[in-house]
C-alpha atoms as a PDB file:
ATOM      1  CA  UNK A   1     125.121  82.661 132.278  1.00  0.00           C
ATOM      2  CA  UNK A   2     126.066  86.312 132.816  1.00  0.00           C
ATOM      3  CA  UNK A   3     123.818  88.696 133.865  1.00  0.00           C
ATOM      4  CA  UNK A   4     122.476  92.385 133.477  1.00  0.00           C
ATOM      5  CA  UNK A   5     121.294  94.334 136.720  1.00  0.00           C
ATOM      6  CA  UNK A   6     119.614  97.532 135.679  1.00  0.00           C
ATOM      7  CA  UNK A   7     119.315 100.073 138.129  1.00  0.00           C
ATOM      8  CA  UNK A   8     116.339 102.742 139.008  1.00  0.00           C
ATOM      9  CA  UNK A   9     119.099 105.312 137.731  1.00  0.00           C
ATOM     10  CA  UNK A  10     119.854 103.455 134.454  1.00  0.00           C
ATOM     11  CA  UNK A  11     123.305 102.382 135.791  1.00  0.00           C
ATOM     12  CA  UNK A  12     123.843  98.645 134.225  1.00  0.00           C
ATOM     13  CA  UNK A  13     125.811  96.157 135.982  1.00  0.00           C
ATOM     14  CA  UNK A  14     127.455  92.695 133.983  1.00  0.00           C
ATOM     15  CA  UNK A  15     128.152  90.044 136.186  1.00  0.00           C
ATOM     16  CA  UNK A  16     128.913  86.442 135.914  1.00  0.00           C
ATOM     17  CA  UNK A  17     125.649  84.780 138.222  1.00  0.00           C
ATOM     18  CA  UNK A  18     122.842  83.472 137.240  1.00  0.00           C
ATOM     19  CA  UNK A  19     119.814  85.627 137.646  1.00  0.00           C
ATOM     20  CA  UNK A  20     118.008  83.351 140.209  1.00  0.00           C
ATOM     21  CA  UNK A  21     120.941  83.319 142.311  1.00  0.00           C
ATOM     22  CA  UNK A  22     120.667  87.221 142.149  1.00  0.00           C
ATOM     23  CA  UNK A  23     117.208  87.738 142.497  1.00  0.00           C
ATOM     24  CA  UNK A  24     117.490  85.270 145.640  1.00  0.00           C
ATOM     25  CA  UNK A  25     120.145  87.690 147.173  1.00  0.00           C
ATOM     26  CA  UNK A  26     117.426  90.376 146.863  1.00  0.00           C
ATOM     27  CA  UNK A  27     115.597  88.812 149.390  1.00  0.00           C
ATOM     28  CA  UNK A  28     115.626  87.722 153.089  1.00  0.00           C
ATOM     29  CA  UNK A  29     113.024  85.645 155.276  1.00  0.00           C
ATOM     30  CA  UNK A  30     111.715  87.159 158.161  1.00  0.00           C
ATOM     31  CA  UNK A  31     110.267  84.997 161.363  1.00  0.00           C
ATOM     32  CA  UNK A  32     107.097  86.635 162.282  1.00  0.00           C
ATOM     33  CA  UNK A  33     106.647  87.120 166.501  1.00  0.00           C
ATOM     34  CA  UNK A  34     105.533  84.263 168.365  1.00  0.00           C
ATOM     35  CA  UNK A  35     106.210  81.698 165.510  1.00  0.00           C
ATOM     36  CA  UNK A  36     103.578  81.996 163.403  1.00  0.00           C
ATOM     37  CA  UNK A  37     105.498  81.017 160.541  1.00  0.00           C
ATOM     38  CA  UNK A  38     107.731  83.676 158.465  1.00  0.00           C
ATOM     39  CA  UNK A  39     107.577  86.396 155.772  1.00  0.00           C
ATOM     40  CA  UNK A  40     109.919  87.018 152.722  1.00  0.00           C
ATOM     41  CA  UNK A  41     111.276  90.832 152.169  1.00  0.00           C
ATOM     42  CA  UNK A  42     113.172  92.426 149.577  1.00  0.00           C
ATOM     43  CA  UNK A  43     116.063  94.333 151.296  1.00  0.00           C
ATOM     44  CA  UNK A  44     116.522  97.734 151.427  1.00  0.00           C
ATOM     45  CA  UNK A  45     120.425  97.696 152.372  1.00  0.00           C
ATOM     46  CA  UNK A  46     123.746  97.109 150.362  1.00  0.00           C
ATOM     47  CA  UNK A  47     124.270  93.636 149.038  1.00  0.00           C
ATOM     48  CA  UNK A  48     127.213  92.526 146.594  1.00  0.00           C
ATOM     49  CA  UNK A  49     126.523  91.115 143.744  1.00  0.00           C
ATOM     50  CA  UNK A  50     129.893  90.082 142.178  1.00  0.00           C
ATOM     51  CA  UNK A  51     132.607  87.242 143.320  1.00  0.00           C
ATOM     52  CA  UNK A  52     135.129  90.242 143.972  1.00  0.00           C
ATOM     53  CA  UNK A  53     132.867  92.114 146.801  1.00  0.00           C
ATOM     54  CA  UNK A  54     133.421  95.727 144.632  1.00  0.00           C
ATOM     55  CA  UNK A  55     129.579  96.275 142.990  1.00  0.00           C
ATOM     56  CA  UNK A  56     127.710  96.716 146.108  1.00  0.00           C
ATOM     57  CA  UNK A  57     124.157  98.219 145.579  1.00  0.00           C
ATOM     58  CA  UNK A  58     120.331  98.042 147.143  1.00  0.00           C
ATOM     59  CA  UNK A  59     118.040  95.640 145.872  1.00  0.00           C
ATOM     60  CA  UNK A  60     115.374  98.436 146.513  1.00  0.00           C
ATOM     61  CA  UNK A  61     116.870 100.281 143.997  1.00  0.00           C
ATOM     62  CA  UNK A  62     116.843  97.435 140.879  1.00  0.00           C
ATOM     63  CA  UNK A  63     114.745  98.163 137.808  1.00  0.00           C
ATOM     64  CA  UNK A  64     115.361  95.254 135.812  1.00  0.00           C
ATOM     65  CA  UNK A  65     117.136  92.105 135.651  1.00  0.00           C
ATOM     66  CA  UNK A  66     117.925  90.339 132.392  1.00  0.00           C
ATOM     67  CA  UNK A  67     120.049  87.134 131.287  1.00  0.00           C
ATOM     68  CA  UNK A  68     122.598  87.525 128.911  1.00  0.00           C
ATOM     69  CA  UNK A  69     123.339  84.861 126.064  1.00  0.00           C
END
């Protein structure tokens, strides 16, 4: 199902993923020191979000993300 990213600045993206596979990109697992187990982040660099590799943003940056019919 196609998807709406919203942006902090109001800037909407439209892309063809499904929101959990987005949201999951918006994330990365961490290994914490001495391997105590691990911790999961949201990223705060570019990602792409679309098949072509031209949106790229920063998940810190995402308002909202919605699920288009």
């Amino acid at each position: 199902m196609p998807t709406k990213i919203i942006m902090n600045s109001g800037k909407e993206y439209m892309i063809d993923e499904n929101a959990e596979y987005v949201i999951e990109s918006f994330f990365s697992e961490n290994k914490m020191p001495m391997g105590n187990g691990s911790i999961t982040v949201l990223r705060n660099t570019f990602i792409t979000i679309n098949n072509d590799k031209t949106i790229f943003i920063n998940p810190s940056h995402v308002s909202s993300v919605e699920t288009l019919d």
